[in-house]
PDB file of N, CA and C in Angstrom:
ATOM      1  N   UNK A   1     113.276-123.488-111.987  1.00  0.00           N
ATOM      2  CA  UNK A   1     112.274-122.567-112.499  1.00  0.00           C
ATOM      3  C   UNK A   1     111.001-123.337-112.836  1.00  0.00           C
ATOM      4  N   UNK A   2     109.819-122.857-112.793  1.00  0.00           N
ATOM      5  CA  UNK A   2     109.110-123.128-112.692  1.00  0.00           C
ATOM      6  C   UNK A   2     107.761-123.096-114.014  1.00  0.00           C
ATOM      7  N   UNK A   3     108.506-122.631-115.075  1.00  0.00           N
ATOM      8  CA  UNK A   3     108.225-122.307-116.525  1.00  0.00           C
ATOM      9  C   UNK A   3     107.295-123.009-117.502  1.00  0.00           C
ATOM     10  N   UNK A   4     106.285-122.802-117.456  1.00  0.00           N
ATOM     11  CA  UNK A   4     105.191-123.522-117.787  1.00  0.00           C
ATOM     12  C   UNK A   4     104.881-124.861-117.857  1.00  0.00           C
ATOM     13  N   UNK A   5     105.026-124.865-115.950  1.00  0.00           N
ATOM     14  CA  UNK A   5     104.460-126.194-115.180  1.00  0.00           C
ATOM     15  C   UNK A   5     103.018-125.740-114.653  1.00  0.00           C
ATOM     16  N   UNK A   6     101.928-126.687-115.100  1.00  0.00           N
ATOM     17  CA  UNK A   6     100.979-126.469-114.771  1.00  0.00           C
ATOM     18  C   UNK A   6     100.270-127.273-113.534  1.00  0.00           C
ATOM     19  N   UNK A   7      99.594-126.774-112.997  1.00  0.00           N
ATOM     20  CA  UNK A   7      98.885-127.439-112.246  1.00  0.00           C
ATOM     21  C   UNK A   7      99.351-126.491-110.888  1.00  0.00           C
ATOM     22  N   UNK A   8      98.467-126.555-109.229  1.00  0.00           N
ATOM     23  CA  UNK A   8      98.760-125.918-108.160  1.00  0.00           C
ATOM     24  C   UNK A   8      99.505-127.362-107.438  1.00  0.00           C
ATOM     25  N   UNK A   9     100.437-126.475-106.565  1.00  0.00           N
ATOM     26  CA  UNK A   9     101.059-127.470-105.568  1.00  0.00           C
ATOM     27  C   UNK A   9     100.379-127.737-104.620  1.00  0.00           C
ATOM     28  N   UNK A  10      99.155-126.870-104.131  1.00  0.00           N
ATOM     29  CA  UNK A  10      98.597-126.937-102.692  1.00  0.00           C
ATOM     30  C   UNK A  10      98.967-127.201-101.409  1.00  0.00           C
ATOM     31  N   UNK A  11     100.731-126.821-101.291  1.00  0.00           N
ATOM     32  CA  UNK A  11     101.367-126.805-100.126  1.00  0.00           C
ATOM     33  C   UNK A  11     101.634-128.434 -99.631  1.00  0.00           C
ATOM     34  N   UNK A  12     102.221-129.023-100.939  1.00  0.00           N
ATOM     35  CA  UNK A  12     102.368-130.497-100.740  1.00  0.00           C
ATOM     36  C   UNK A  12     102.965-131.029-101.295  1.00  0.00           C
ATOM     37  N   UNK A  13     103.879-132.058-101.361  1.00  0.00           N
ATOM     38  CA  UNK A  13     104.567-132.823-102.218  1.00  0.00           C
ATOM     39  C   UNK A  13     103.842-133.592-103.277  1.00  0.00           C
ATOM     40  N   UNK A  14     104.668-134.338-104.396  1.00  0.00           N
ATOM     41  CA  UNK A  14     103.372-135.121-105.096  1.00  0.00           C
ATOM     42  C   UNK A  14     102.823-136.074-104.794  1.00  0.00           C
ATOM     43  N   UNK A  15     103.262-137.033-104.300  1.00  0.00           N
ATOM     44  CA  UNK A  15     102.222-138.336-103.507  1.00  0.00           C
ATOM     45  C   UNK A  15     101.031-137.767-102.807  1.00  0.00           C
ATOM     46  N   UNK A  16     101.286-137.219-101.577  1.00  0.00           N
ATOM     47  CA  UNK A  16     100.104-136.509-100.646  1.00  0.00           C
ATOM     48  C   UNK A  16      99.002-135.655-101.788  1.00  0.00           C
ATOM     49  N   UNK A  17      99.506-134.562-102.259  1.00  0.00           N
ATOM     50  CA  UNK A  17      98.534-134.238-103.629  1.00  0.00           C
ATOM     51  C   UNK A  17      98.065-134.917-104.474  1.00  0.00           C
ATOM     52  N   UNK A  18      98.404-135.893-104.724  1.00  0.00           N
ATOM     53  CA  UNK A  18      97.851-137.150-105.637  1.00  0.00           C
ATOM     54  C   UNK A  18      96.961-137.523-105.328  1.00  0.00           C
ATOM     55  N   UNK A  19      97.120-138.299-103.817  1.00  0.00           N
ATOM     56  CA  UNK A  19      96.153-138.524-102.852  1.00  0.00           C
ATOM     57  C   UNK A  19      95.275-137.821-102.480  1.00  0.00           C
ATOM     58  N   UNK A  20      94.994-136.407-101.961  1.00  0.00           N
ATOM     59  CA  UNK A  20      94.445-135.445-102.089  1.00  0.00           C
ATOM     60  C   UNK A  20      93.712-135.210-103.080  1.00  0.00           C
ATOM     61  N   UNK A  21      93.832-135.313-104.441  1.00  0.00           N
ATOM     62  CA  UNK A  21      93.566-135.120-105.647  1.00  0.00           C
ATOM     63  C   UNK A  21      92.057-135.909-106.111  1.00  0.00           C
ATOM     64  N   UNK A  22      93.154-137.285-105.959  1.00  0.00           N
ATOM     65  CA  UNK A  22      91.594-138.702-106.052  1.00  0.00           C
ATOM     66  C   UNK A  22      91.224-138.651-104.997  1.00  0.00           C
ATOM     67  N   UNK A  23      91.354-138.410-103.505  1.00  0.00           N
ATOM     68  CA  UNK A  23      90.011-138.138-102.224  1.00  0.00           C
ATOM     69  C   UNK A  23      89.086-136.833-102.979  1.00  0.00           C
ATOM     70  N   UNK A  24      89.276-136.079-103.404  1.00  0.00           N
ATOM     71  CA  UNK A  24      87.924-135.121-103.552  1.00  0.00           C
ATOM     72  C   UNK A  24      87.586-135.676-104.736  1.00  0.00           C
ATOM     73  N   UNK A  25      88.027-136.011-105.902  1.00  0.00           N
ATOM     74  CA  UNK A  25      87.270-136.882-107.289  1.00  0.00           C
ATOM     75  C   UNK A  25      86.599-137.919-106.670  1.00  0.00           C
ATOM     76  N   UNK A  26      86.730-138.560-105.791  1.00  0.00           N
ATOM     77  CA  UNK A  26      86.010-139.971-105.213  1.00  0.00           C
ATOM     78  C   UNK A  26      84.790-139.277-104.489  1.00  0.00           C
ATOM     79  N   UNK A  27      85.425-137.784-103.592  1.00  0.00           N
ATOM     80  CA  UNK A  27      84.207-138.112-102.636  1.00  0.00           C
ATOM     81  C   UNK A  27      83.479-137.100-103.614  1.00  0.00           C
ATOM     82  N   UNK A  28      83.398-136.171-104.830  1.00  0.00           N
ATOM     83  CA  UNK A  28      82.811-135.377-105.269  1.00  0.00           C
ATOM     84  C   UNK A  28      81.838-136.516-106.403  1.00  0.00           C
ATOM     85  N   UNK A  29      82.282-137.609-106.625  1.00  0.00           N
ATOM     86  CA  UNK A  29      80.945-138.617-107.003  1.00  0.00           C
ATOM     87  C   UNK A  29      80.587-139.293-106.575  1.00  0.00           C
ATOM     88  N   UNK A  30      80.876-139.648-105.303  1.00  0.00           N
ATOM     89  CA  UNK A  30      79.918-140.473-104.693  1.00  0.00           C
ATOM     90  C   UNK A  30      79.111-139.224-103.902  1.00  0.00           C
ATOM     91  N   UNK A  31      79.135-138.339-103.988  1.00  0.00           N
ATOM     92  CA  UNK A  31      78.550-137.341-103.236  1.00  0.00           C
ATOM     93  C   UNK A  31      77.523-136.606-104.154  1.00  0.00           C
ATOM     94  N   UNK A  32      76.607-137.372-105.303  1.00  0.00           N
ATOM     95  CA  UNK A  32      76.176-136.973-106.133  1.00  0.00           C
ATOM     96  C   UNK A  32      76.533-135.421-106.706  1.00  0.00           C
ATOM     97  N   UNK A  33      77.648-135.843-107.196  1.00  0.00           N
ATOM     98  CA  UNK A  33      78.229-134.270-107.891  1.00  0.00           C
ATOM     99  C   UNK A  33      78.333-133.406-106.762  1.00  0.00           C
ATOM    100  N   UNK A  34      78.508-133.502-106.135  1.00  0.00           N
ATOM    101  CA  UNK A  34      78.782-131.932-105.106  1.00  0.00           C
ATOM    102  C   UNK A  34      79.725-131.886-103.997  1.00  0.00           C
ATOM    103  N   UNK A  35      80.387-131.634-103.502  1.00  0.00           N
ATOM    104  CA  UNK A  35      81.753-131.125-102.586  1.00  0.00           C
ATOM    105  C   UNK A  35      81.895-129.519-102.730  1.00  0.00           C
ATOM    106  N   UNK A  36      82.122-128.875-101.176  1.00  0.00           N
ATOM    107  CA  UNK A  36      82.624-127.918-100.334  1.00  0.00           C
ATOM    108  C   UNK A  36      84.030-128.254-100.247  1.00  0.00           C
ATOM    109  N   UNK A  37      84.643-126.986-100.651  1.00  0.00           N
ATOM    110  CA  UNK A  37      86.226-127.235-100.273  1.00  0.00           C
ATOM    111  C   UNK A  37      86.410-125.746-100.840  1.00  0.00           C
ATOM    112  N   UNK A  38      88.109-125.683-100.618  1.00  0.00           N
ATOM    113  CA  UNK A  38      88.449-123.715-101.389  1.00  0.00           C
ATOM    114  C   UNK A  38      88.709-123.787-102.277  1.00  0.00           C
ATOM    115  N   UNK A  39      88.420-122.702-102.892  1.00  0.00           N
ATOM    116  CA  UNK A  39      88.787-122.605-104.222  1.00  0.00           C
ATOM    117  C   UNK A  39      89.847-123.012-105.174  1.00  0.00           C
ATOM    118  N   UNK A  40      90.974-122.708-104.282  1.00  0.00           N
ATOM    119  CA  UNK A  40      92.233-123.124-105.045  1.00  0.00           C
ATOM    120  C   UNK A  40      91.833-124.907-105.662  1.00  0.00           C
ATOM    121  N   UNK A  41      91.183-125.929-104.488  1.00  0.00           N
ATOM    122  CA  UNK A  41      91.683-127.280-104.694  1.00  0.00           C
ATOM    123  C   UNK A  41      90.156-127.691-105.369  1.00  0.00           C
ATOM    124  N   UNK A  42      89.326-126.936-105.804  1.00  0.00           N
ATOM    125  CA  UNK A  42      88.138-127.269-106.679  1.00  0.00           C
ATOM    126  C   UNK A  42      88.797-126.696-107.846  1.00  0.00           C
ATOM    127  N   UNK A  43      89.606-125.631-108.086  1.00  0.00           N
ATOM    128  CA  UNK A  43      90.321-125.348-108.993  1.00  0.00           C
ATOM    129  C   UNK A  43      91.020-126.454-109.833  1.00  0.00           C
ATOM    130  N   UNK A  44      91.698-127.246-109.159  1.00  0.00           N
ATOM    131  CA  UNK A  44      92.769-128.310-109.101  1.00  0.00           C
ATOM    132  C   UNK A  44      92.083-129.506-109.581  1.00  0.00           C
ATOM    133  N   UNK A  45      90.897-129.637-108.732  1.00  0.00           N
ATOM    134  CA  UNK A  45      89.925-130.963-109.145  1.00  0.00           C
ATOM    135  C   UNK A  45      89.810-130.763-110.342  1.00  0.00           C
ATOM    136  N   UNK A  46      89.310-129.922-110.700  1.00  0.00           N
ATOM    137  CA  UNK A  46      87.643-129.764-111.995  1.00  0.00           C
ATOM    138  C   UNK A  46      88.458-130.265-113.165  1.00  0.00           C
ATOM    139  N   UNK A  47      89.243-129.920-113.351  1.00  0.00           N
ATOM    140  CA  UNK A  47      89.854-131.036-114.882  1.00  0.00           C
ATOM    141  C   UNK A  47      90.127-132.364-114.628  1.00  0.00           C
ATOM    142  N   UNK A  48      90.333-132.791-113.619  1.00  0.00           N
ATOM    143  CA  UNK A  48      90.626-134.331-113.129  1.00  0.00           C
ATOM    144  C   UNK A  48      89.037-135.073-113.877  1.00  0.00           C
ATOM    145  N   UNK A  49      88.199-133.921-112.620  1.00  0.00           N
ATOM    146  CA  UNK A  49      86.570-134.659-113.031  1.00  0.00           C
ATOM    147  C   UNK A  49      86.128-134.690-114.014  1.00  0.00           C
ATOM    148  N   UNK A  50      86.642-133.387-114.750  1.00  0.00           N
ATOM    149  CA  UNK A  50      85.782-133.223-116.530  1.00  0.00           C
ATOM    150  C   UNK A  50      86.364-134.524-116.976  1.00  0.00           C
ATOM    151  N   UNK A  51      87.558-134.694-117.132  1.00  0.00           N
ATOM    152  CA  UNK A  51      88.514-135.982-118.287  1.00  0.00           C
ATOM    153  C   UNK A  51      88.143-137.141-117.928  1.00  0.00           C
ATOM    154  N   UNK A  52      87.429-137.767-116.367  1.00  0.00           N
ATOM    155  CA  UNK A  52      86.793-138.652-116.344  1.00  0.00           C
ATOM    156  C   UNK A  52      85.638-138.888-116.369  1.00  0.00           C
ATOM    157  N   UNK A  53      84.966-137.710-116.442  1.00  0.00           N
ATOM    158  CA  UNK A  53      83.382-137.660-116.799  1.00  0.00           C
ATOM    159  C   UNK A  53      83.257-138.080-118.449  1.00  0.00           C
ATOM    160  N   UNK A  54      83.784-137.301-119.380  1.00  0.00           N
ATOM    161  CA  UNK A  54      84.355-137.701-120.643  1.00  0.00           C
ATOM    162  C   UNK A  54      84.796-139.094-121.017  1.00  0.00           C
ATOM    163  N   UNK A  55      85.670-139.521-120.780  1.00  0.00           N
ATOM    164  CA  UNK A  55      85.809-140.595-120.551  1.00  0.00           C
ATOM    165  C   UNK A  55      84.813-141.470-120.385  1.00  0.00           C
ATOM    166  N   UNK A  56      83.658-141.290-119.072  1.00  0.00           N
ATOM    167  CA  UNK A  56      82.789-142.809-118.592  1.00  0.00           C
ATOM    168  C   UNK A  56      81.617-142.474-119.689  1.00  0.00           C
ATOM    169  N   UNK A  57      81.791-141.700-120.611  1.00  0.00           N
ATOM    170  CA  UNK A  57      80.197-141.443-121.978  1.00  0.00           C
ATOM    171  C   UNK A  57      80.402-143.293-122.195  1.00  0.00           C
ATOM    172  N   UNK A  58      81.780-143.656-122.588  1.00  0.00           N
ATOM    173  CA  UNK A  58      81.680-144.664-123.367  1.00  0.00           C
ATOM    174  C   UNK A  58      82.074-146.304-122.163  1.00  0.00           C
ATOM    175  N   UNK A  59      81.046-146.668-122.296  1.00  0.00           N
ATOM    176  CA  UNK A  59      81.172-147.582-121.387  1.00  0.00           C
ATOM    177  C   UNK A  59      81.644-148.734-121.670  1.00  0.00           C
ATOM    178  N   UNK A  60      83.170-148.578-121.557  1.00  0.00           N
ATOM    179  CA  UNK A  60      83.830-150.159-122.418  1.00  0.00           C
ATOM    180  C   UNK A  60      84.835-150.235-121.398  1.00  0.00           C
ATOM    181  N   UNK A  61      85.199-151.672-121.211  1.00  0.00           N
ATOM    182  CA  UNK A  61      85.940-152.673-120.131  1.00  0.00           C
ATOM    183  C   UNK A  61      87.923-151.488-120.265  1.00  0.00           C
ATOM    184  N   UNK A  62      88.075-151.267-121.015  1.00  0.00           N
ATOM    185  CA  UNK A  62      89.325-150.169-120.766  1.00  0.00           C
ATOM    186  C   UNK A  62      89.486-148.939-119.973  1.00  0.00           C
ATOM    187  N   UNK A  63      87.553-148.198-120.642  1.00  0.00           N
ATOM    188  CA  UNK A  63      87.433-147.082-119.314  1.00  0.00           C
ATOM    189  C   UNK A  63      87.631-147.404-117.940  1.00  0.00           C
ATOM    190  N   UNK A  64      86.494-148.548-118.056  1.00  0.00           N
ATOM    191  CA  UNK A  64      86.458-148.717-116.151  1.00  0.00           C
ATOM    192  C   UNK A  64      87.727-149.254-115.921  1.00  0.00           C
ATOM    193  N   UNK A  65      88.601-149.854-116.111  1.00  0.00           N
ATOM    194  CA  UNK A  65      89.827-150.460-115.724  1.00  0.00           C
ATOM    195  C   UNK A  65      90.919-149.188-115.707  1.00  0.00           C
ATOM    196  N   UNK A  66      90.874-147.758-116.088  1.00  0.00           N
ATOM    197  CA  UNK A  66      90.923-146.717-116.212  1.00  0.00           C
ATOM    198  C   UNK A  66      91.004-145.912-115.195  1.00  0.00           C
ATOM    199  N   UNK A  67      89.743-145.697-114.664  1.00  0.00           N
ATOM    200  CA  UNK A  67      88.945-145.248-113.794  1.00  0.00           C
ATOM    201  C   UNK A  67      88.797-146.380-112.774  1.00  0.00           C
ATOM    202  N   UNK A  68      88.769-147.633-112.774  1.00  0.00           N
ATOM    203  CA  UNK A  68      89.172-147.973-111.524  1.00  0.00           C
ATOM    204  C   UNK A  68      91.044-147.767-111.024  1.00  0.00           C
ATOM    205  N   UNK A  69      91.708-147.836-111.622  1.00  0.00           N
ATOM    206  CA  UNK A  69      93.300-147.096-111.384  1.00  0.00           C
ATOM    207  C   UNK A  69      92.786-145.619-110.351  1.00  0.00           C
ATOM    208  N   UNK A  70      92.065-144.867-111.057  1.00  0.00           N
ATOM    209  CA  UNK A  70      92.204-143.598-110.778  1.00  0.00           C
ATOM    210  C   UNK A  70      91.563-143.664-109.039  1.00  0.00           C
ATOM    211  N   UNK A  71      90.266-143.907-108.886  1.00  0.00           N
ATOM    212  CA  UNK A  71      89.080-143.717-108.044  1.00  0.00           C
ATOM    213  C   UNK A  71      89.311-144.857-106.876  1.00  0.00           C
ATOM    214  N   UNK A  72      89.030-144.235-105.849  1.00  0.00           N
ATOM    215  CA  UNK A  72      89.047-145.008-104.594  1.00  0.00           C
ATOM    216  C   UNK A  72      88.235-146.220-104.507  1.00  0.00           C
ATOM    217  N   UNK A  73      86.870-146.083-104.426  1.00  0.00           N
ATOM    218  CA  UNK A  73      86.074-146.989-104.255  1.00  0.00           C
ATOM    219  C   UNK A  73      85.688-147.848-105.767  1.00  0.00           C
ATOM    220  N   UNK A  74      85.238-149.161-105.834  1.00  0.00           N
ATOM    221  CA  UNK A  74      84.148-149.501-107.124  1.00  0.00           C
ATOM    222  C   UNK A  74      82.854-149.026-106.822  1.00  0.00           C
ATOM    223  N   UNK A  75      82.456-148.298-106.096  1.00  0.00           N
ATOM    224  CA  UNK A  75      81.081-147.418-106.105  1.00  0.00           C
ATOM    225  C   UNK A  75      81.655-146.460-106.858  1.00  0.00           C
ATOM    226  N   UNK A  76      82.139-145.502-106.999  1.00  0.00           N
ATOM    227  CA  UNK A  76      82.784-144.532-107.606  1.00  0.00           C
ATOM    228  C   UNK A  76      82.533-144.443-108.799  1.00  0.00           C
ATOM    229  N   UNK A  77      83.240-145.293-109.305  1.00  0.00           N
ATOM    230  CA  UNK A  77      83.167-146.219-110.758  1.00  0.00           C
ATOM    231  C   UNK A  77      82.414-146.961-111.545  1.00  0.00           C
ATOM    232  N   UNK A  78      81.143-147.128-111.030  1.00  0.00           N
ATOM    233  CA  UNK A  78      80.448-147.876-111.076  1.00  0.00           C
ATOM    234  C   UNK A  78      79.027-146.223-111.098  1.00  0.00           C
ATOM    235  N   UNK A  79      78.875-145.570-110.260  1.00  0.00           N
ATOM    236  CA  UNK A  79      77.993-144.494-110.497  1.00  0.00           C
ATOM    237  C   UNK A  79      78.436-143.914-111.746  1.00  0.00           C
ATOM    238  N   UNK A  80      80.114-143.782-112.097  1.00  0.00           N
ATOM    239  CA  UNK A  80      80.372-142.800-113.516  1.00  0.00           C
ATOM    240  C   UNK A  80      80.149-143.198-114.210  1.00  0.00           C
ATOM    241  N   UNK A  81      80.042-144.709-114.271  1.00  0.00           N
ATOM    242  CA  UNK A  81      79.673-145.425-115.371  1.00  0.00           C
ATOM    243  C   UNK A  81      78.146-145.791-115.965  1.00  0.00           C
ATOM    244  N   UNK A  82      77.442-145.619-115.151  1.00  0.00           N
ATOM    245  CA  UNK A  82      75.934-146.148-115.215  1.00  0.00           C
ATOM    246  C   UNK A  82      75.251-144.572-114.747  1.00  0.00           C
ATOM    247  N   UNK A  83      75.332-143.586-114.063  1.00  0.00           N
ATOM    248  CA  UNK A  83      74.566-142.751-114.251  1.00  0.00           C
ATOM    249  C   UNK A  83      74.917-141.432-114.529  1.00  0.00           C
ATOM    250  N   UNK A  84      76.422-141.269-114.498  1.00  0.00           N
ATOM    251  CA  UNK A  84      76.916-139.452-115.048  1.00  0.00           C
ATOM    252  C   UNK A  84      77.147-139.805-116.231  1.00  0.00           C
ATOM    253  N   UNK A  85      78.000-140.736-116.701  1.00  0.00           N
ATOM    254  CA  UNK A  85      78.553-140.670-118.148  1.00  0.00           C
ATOM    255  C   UNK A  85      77.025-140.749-118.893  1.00  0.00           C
ATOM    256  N   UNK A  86      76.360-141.277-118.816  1.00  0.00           N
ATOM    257  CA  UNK A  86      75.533-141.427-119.635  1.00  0.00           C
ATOM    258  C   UNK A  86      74.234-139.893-119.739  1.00  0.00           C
ATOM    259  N   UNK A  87      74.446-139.427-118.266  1.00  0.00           N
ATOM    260  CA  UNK A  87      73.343-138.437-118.296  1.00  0.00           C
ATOM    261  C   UNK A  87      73.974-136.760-119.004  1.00  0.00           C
ATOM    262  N   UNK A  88      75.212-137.271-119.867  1.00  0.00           N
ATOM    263  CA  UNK A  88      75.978-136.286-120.366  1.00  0.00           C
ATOM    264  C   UNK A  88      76.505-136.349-121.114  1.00  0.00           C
ATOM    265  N   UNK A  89      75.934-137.955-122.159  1.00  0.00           N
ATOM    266  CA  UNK A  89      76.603-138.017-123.676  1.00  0.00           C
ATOM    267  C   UNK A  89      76.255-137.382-124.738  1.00  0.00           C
ATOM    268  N   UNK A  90      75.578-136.428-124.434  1.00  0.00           N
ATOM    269  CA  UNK A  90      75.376-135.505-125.778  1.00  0.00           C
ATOM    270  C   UNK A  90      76.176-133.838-125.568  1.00  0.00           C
ATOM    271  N   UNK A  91      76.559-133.468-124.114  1.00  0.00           N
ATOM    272  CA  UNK A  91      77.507-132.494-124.188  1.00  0.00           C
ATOM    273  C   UNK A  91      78.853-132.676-124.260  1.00  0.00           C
ATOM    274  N   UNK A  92      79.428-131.607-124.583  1.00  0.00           N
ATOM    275  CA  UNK A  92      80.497-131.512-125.083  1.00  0.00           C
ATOM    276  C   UNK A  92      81.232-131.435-123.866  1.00  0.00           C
ATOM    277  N   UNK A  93      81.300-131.115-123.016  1.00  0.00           N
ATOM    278  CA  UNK A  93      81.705-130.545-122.049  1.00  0.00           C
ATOM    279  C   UNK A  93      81.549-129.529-120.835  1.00  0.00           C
ATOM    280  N   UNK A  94      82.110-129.472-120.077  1.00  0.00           N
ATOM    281  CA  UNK A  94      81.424-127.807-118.819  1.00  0.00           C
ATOM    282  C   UNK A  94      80.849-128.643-118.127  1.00  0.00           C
ATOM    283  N   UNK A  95      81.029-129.906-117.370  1.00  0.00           N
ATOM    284  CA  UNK A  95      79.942-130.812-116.969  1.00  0.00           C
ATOM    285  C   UNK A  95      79.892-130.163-115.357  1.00  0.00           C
ATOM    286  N   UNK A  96      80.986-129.426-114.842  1.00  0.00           N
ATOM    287  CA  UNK A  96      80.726-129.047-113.586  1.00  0.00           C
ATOM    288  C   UNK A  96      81.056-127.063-113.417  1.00  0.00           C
ATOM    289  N   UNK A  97      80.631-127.026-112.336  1.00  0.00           N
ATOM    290  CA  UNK A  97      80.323-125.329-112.210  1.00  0.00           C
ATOM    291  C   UNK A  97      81.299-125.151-110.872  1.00  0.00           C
ATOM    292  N   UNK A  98      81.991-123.691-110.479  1.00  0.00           N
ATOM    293  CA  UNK A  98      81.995-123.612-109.170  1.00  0.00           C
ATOM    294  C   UNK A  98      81.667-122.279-108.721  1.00  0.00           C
ATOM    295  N   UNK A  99      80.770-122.496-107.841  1.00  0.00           N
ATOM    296  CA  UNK A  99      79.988-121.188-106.486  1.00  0.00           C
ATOM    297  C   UNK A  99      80.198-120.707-105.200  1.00  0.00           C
ATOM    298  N   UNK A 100      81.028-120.001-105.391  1.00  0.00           N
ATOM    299  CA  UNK A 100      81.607-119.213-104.090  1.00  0.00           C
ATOM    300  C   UNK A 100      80.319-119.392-103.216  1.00  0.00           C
ATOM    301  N   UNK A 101      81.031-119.228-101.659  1.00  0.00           N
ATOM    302  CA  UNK A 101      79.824-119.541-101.036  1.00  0.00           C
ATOM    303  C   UNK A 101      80.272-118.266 -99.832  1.00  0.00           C
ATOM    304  N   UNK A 102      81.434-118.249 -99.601  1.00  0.00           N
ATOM    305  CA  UNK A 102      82.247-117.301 -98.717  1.00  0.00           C
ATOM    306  C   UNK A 102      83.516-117.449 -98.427  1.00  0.00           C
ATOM    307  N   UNK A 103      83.712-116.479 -97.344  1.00  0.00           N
ATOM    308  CA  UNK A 103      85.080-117.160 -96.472  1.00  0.00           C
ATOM    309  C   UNK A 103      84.805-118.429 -95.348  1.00  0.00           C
ATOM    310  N   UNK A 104      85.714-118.930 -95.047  1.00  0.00           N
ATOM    311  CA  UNK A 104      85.517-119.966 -94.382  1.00  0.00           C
ATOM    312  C   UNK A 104      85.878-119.240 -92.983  1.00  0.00           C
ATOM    313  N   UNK A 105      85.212-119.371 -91.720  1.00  0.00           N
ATOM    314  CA  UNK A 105      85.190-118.895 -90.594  1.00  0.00           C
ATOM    315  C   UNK A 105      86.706-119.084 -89.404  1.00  0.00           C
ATOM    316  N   UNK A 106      87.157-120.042 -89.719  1.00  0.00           N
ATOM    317  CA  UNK A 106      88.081-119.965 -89.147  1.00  0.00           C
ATOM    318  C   UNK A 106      89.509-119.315 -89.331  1.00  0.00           C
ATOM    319  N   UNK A 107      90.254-119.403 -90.763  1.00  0.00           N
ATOM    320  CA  UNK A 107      91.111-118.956 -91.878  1.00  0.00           C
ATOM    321  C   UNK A 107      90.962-118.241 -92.682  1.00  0.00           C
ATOM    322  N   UNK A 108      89.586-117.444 -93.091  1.00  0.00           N
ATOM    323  CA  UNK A 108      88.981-116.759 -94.079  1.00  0.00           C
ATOM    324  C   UNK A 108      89.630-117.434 -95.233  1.00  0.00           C
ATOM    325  N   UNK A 109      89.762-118.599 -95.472  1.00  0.00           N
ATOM    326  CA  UNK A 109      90.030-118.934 -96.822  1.00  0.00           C
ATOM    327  C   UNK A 109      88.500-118.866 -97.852  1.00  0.00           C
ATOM    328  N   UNK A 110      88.530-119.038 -99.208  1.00  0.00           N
ATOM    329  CA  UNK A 110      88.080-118.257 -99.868  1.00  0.00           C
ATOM    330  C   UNK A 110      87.190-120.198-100.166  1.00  0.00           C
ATOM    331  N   UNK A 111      85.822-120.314 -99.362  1.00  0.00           N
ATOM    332  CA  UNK A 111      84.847-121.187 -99.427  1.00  0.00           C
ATOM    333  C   UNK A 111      84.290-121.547-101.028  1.00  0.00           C
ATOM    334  N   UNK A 112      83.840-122.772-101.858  1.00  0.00           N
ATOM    335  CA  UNK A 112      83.572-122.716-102.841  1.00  0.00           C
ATOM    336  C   UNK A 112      82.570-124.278-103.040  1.00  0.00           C
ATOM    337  N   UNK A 113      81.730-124.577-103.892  1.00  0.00           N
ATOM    338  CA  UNK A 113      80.995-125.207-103.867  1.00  0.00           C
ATOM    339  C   UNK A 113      80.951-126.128-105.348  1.00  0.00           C
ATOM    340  N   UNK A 114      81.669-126.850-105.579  1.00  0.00           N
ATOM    341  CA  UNK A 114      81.778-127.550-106.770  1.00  0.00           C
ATOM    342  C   UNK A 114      80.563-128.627-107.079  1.00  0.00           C
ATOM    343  N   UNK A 115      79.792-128.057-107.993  1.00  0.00           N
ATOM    344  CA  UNK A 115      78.433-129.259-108.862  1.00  0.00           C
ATOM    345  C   UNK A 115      79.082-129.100-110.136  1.00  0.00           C
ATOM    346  N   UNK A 116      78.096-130.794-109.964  1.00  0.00           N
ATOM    347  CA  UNK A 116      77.544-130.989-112.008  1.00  0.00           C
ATOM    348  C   UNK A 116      76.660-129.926-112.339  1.00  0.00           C
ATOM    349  N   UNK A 117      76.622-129.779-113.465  1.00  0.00           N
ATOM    350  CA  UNK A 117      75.377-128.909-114.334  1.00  0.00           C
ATOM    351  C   UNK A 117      74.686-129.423-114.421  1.00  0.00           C
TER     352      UNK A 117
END
C-alpha cells in the first residue's frame, strides 16, 4: 500500500528517477532558472530546487559539499552559490513558478515551463 508515500514515481524505478531528478535540477540552473518539461516532473522538481536554493543563501564549505553530492556539474554549484542564493536571501521562499504552455504535439502531454521569480 501505498499510504502516505510522497513524491511521483514517473513511470520508473528509484535509481533512473533519481537520476532523472538531478538531470532537470542541474539543467534547470545552469539554464538560468528555466526548463520545459510536463507538468507532472516540474511538479517533482520544484521542491528538490526550492531546498537547494535555500540552502545556497548561506555560503559555507558544508553547503557546497552538499550540493556538490546532489548536482551534476561544479558549474551548477558554483552559479547557486555566487548568483541565486544570494539574489534571494531576503525571501522566504516561492523562489520558482510554473506556466503551462500547452499540450505537447506529439502525446498531448500536458507542456509546462518552470522559472525563478
Amino acid at each position: 500500500m501505498r499510504h502516505q508515500k510522497s513524491g511521483k514515481k514517473l513511470g520508473r524505478t528509484r535509481d533512473p528517477r533519481k537520476a532523472l531528478l538531478r538531470s532537470l535540477a542541474t539543467s534547470f540552473v545552469l539554464n538560468n532558472g528555466k526548463i520545459k518539461t510536463t507538468k507532472t516532473k516540474a511538479q517533482a522538481v520544484r521542491p528538490i530546487i526550492e531546498k537547494y536554493i535555500t540552502a545556497s543563501k548561506k555560503n559555507e564549505l558544508a553547503v557546497k559539499r552538499n550540493l556538490e553530492k546532489y548536482f551534476y556539474t561544479g558549474k551548477a554549484v558554483k552559479k547557486l552559490l555566487e548568483e541565486i542564493g544570494p539574489k534571494y536571501k531576503d525571501r522566504k521562499g516561492g523562489y520558482t513558478r510554473i506556466i503551462k504552455i500547452g499540450p505537447r504535439s506529439g502525446d498531448q502531454a500536458q507542456m509546462v515551463s518552470l522559472e525563478l521569480v
